[in-house]
PDB file of N, CA and C in Angstrom:
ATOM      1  N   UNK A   1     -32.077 -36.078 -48.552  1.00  0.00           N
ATOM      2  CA  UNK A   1     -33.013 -36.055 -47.447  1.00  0.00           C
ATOM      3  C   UNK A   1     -34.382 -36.574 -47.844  1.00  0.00           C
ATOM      4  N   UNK A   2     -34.572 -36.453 -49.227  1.00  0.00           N
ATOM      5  CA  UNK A   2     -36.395 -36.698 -49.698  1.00  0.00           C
ATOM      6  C   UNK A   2     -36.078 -38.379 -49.427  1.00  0.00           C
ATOM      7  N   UNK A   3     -34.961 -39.252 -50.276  1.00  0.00           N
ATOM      8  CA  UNK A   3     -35.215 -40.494 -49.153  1.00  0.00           C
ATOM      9  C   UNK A   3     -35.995 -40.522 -47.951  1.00  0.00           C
ATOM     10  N   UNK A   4     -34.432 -40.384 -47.451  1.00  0.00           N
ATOM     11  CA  UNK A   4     -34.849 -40.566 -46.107  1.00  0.00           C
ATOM     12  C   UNK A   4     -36.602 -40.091 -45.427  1.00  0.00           C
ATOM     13  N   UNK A   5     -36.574 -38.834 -45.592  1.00  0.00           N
ATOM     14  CA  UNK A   5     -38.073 -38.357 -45.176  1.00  0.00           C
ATOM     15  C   UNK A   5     -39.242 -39.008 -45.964  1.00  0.00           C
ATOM     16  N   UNK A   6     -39.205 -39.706 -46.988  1.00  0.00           N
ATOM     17  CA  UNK A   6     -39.803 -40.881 -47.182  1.00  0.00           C
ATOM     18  C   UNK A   6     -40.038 -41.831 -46.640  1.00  0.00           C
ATOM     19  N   UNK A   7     -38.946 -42.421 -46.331  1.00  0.00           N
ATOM     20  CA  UNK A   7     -39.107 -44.009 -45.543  1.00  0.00           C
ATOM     21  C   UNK A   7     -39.240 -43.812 -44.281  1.00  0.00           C
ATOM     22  N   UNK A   8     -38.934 -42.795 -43.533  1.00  0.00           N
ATOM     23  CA  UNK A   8     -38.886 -42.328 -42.076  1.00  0.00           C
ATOM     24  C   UNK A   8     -41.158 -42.476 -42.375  1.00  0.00           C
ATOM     25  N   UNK A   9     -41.329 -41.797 -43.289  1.00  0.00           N
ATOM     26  CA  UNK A   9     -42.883 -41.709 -43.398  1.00  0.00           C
ATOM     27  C   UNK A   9     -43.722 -42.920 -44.120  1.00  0.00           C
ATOM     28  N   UNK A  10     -42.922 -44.236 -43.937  1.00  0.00           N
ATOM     29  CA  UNK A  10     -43.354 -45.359 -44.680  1.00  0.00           C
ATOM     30  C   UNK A  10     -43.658 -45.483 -45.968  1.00  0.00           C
ATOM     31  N   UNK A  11     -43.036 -44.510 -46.917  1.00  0.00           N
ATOM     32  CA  UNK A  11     -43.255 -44.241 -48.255  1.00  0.00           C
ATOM     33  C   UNK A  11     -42.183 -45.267 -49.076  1.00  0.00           C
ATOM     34  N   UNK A  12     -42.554 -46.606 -49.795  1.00  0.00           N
ATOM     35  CA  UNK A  12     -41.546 -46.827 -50.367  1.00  0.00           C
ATOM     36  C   UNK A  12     -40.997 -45.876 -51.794  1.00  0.00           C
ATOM     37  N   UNK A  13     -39.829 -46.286 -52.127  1.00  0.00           N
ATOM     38  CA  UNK A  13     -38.822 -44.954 -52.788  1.00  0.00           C
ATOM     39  C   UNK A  13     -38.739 -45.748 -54.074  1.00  0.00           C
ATOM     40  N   UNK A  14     -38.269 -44.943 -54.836  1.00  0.00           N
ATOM     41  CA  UNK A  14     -37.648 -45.117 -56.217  1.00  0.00           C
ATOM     42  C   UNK A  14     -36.566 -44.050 -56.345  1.00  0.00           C
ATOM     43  N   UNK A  15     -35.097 -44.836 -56.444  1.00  0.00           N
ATOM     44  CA  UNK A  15     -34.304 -43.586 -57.241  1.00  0.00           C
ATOM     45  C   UNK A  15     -33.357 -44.706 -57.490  1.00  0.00           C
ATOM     46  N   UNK A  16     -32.404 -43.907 -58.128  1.00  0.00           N
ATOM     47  CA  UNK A  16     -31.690 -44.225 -59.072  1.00  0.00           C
ATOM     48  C   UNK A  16     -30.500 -45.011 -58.702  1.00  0.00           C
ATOM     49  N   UNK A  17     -30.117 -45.857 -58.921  1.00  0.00           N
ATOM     50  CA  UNK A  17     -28.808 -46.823 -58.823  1.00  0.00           C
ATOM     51  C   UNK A  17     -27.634 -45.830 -58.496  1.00  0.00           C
ATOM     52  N   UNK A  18     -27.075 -44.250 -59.134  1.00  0.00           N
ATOM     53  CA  UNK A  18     -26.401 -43.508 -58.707  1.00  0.00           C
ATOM     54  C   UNK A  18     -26.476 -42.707 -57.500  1.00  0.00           C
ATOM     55  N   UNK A  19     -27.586 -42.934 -56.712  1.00  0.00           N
ATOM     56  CA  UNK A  19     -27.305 -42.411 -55.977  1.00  0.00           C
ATOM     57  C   UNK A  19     -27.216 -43.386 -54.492  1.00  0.00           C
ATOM     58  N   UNK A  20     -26.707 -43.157 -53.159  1.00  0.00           N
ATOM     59  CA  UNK A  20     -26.144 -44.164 -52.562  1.00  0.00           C
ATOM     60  C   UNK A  20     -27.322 -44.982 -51.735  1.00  0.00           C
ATOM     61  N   UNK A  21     -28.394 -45.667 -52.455  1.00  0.00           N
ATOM     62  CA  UNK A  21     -29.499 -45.754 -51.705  1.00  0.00           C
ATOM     63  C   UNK A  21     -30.055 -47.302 -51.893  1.00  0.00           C
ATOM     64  N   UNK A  22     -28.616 -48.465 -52.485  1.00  0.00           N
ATOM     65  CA  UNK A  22     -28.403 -49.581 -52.846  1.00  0.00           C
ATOM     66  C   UNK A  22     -29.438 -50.169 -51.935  1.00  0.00           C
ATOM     67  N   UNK A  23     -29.410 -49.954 -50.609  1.00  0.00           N
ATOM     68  CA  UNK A  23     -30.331 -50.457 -49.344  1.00  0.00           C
ATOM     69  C   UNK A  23     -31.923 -50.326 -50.002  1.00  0.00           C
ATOM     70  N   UNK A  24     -32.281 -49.572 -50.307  1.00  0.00           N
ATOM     71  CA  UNK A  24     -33.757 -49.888 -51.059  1.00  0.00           C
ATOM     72  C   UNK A  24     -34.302 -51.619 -51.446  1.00  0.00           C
ATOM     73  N   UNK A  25     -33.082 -52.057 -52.157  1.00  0.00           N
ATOM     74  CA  UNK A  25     -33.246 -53.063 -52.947  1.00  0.00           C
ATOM     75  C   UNK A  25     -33.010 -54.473 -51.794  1.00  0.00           C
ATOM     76  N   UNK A  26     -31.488 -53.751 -51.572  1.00  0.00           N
ATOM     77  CA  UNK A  26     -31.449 -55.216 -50.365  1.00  0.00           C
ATOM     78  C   UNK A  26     -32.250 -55.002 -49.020  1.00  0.00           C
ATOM     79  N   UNK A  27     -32.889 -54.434 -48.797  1.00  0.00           N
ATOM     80  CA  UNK A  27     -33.854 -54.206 -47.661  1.00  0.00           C
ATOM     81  C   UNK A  27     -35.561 -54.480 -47.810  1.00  0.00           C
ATOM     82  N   UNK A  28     -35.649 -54.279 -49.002  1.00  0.00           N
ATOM     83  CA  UNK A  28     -36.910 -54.306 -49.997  1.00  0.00           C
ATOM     84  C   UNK A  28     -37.687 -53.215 -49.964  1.00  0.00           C
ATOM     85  N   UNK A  29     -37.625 -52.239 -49.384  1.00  0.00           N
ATOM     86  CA  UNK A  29     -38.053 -50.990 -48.923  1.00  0.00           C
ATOM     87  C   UNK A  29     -38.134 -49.868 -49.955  1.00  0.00           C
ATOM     88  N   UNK A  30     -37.831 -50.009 -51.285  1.00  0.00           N
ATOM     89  CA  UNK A  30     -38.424 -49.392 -52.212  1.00  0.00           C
ATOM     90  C   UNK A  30     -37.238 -50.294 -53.922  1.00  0.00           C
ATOM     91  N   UNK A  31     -36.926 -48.835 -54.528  1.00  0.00           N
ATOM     92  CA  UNK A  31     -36.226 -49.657 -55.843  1.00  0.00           C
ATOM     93  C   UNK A  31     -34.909 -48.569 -56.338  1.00  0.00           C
ATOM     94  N   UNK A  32     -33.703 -49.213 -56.401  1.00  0.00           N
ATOM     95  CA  UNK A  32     -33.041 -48.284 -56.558  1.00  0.00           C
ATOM     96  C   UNK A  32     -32.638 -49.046 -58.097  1.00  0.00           C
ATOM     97  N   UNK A  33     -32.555 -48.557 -58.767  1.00  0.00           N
ATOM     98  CA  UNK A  33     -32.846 -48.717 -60.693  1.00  0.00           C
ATOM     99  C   UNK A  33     -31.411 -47.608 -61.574  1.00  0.00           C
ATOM    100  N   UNK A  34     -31.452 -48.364 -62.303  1.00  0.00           N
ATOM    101  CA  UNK A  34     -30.256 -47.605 -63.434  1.00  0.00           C
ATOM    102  C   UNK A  34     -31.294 -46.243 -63.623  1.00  0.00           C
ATOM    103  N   UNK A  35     -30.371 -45.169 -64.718  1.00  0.00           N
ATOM    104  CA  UNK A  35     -31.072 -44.280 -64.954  1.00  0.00           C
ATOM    105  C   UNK A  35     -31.749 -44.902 -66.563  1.00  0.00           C
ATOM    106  N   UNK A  36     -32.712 -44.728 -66.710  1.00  0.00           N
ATOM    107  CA  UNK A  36     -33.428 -45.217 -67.762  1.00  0.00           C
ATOM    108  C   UNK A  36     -35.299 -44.975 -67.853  1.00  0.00           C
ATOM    109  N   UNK A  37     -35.700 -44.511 -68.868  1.00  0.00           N
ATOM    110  CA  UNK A  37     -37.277 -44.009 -68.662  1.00  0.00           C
ATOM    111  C   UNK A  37     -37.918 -45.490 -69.004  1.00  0.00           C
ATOM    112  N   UNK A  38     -37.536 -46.568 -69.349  1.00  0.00           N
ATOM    113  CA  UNK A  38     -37.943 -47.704 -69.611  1.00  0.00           C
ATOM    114  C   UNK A  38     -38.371 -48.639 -68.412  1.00  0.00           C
ATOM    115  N   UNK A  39     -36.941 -48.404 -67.892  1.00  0.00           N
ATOM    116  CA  UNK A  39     -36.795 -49.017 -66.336  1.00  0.00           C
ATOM    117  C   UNK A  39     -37.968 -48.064 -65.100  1.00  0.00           C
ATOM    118  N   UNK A  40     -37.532 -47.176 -65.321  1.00  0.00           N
ATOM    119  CA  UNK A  40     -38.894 -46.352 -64.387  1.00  0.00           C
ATOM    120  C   UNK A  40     -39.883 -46.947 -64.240  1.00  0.00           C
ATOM    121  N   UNK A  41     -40.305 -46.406 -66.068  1.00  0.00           N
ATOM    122  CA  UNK A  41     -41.963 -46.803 -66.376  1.00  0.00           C
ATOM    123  C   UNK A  41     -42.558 -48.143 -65.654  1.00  0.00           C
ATOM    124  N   UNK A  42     -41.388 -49.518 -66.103  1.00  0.00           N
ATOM    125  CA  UNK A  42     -41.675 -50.726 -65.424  1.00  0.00           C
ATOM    126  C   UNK A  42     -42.017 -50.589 -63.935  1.00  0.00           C
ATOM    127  N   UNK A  43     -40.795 -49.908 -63.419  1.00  0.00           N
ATOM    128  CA  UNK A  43     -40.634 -50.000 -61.939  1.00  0.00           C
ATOM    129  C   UNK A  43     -42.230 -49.319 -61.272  1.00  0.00           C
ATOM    130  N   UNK A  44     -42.736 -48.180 -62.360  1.00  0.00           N
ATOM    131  CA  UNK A  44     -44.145 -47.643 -61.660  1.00  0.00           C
ATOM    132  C   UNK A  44     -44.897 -48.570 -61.705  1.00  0.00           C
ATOM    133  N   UNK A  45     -44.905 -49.319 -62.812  1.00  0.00           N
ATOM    134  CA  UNK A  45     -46.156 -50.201 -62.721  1.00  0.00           C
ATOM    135  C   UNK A  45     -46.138 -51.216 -61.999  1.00  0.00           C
ATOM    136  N   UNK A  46     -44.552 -51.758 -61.659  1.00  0.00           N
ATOM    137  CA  UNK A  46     -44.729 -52.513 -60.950  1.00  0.00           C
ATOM    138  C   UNK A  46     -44.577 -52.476 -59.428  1.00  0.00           C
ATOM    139  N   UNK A  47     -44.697 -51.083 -59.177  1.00  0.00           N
ATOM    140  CA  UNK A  47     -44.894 -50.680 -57.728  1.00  0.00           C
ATOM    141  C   UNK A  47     -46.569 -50.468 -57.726  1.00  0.00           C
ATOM    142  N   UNK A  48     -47.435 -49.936 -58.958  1.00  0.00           N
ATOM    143  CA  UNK A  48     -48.685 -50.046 -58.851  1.00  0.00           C
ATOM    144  C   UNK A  48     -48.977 -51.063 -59.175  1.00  0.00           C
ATOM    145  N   UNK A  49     -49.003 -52.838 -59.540  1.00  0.00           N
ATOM    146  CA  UNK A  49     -49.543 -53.681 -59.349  1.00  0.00           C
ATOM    147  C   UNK A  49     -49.412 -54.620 -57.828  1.00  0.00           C
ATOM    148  N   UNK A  50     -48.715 -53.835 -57.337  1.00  0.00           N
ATOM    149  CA  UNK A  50     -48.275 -54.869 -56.021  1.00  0.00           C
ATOM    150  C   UNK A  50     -48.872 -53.684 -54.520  1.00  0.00           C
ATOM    151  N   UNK A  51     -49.725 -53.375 -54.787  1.00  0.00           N
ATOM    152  CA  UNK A  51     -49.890 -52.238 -53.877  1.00  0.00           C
ATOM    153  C   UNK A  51     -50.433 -52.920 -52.687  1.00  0.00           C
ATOM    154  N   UNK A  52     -50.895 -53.977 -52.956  1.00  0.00           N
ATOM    155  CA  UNK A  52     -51.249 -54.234 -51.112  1.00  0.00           C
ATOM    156  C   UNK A  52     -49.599 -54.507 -50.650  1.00  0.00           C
ATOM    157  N   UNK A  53     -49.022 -54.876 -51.095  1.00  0.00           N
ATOM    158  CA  UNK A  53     -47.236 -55.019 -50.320  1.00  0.00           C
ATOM    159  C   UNK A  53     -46.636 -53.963 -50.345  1.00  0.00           C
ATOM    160  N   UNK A  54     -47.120 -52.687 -51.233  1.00  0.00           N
ATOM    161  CA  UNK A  54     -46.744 -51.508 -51.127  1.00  0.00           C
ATOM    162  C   UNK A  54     -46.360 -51.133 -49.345  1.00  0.00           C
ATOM    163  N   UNK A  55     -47.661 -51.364 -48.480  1.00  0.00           N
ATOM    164  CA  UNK A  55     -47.425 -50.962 -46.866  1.00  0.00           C
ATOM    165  C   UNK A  55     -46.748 -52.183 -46.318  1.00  0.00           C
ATOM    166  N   UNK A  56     -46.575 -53.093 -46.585  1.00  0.00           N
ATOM    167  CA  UNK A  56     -45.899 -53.759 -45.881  1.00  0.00           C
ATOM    168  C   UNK A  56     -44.025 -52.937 -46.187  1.00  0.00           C
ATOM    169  N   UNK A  57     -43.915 -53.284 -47.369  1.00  0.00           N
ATOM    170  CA  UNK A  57     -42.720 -52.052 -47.881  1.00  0.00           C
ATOM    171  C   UNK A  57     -42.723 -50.965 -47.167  1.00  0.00           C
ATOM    172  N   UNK A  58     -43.605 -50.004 -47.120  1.00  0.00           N
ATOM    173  CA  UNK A  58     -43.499 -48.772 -46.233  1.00  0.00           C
ATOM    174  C   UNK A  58     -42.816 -49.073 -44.549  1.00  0.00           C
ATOM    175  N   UNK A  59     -43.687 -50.137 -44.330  1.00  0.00           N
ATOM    176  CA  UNK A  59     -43.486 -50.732 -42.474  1.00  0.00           C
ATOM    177  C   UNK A  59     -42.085 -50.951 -42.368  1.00  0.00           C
ATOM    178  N   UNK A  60     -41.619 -51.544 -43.335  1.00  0.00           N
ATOM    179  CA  UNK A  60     -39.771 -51.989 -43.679  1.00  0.00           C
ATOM    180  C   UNK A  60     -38.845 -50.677 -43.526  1.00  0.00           C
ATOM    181  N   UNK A  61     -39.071 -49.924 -44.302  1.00  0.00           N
ATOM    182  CA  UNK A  61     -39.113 -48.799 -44.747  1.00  0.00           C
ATOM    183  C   UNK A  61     -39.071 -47.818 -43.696  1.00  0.00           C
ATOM    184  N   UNK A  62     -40.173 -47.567 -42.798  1.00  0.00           N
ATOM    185  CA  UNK A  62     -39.706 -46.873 -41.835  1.00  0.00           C
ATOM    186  C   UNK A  62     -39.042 -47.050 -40.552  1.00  0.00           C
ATOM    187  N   UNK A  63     -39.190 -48.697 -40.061  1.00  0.00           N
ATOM    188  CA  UNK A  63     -38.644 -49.112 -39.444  1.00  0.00           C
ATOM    189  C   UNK A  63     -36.975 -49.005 -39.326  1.00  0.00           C
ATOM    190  N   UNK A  64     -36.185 -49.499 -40.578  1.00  0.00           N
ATOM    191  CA  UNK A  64     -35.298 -48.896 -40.724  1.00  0.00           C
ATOM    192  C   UNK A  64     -34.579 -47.733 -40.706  1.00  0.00           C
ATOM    193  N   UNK A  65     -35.527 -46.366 -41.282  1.00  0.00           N
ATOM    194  CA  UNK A  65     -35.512 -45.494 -40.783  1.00  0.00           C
ATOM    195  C   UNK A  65     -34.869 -45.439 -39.692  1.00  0.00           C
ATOM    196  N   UNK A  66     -36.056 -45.638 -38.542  1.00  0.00           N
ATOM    197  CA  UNK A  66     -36.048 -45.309 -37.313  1.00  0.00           C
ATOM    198  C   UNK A  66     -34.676 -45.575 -36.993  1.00  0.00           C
ATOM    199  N   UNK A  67     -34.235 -46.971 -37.106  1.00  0.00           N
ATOM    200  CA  UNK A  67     -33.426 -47.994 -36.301  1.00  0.00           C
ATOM    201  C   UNK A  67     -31.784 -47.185 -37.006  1.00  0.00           C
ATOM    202  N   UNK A  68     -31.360 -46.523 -38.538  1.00  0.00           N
ATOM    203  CA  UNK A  68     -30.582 -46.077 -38.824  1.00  0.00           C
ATOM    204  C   UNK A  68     -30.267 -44.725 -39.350  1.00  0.00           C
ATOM    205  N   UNK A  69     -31.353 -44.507 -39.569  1.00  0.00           N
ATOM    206  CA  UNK A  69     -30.793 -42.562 -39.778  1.00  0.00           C
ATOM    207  C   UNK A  69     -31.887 -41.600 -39.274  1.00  0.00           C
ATOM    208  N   UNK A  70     -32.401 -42.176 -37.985  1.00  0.00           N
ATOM    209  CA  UNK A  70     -32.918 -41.079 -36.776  1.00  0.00           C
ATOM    210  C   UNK A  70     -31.779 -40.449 -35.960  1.00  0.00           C
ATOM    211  N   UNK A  71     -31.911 -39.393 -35.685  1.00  0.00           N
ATOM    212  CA  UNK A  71     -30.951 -38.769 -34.839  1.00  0.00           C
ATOM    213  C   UNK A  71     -30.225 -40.040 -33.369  1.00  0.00           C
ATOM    214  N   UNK A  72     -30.929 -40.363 -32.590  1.00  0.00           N
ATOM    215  CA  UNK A  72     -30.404 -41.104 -31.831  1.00  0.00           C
ATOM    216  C   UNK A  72     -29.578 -42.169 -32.488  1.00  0.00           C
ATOM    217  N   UNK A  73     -29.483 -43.006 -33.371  1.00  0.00           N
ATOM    218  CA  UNK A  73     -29.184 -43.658 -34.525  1.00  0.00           C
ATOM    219  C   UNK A  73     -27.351 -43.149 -35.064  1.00  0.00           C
ATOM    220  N   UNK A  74     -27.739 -41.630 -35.683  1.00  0.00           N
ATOM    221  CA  UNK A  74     -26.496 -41.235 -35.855  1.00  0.00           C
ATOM    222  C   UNK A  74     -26.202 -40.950 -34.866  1.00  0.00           C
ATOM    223  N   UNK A  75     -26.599 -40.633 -34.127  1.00  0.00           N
ATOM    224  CA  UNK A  75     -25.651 -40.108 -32.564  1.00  0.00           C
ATOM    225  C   UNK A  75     -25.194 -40.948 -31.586  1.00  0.00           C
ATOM    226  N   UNK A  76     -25.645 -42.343 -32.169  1.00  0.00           N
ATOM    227  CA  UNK A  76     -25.109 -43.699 -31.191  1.00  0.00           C
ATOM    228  C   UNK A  76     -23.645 -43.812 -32.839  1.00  0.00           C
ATOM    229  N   UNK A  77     -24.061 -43.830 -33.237  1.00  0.00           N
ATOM    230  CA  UNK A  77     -22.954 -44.535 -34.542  1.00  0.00           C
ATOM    231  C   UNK A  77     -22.210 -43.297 -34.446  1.00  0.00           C
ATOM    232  N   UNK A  78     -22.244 -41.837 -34.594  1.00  0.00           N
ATOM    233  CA  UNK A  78     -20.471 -41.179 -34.587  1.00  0.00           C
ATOM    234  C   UNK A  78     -19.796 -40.789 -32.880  1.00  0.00           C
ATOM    235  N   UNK A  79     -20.777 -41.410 -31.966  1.00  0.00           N
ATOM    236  CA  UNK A  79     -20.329 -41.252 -30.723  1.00  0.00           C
ATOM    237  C   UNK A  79     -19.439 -42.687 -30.589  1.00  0.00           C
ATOM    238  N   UNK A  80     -19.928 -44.122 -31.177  1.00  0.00           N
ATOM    239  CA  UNK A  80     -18.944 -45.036 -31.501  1.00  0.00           C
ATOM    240  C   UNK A  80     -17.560 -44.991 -32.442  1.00  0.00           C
ATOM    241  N   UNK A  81     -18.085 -44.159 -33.169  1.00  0.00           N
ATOM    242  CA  UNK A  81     -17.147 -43.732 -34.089  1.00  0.00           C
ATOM    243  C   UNK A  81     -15.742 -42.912 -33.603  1.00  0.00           C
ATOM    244  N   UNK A  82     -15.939 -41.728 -32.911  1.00  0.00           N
ATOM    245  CA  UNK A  82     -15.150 -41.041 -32.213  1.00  0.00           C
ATOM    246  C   UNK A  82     -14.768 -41.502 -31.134  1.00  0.00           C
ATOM    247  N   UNK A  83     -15.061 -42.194 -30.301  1.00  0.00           N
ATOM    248  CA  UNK A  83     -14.506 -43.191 -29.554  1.00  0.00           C
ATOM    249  C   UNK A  83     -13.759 -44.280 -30.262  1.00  0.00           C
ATOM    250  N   UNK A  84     -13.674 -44.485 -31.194  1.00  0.00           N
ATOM    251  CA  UNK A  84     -13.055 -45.491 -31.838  1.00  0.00           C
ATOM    252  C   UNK A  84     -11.247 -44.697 -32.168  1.00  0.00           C
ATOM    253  N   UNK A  85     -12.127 -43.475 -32.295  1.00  0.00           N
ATOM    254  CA  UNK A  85     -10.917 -42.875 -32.812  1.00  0.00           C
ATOM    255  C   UNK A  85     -10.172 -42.398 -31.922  1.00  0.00           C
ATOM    256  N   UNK A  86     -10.681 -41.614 -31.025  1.00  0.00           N
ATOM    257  CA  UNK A  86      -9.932 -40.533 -29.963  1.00  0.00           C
ATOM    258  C   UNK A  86      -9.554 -41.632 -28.412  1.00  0.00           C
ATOM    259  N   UNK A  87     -10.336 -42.544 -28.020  1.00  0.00           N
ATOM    260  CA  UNK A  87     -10.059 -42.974 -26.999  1.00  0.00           C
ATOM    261  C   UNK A  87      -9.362 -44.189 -26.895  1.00  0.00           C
ATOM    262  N   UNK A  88      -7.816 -44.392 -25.906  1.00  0.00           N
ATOM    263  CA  UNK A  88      -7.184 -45.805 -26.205  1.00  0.00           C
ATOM    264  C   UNK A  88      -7.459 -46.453 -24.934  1.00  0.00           C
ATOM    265  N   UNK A  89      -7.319 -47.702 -25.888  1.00  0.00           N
ATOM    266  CA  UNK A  89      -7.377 -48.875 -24.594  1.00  0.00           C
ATOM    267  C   UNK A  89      -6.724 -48.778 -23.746  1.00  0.00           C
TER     268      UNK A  89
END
C-alpha cells in the first residue's frame, strides 16, 4: 500500500525489483532496483540530482494512480473481470 499511497500523492518511489512494482521503471514514475546498498545509494543520488523532474515524475506518478489503482479503477477492472467470467454471450 506505501506504493501506491505514494504515487496516488505524487511521490516518486524506490523499491525493490522483488517486489511487483516493475511499472515504476516502465512508466518512469519512480525506480524499481535489485536489492543492493550500492544500487540504492546511486539510485538516491540520482533521484537527488534530477529533482526538478522529480515533480514531473510525481505528476506521472499520480496520474496513474488515479487512472489504475483508485477504487473506481479496480471496480471498473473486477466488474469486467466477473463479467468475463460469470456472464455468456
Amino acid at each position: 500500500m506505501v506504493v501506491a499511497e505514494a504515487l496516488v500523492n505524487g511521490v516518486p518511489v524506490i523499491c525493490t525489483a522483488q517486489a511487483p512494482w516493475a511499472v515504476l521503471n516502465e512508466k518512469q514514475i519512480g525506480w524499481s532496483i535489485p536489492i543492493c546498498v550500492k544500487r540504492l545509494s546511486e539510485t538516491i543520488n540520482e533521484a537527488y540530482t534530477m529533482r526538478a523532474a522529480l515533480k514531473e515524475m510525481g505528476l506521472r506518478g499520480r496520474t496513474y494512480a488515479i487512472e489504475t489503482l483508485s477504487w473506481p479503477a479496480l471496480t471498473k477492472q473486477m466488474t469486467f473481470q466477473y463479467t468475463r467470467c460469470f456472464v455468456n454471450d
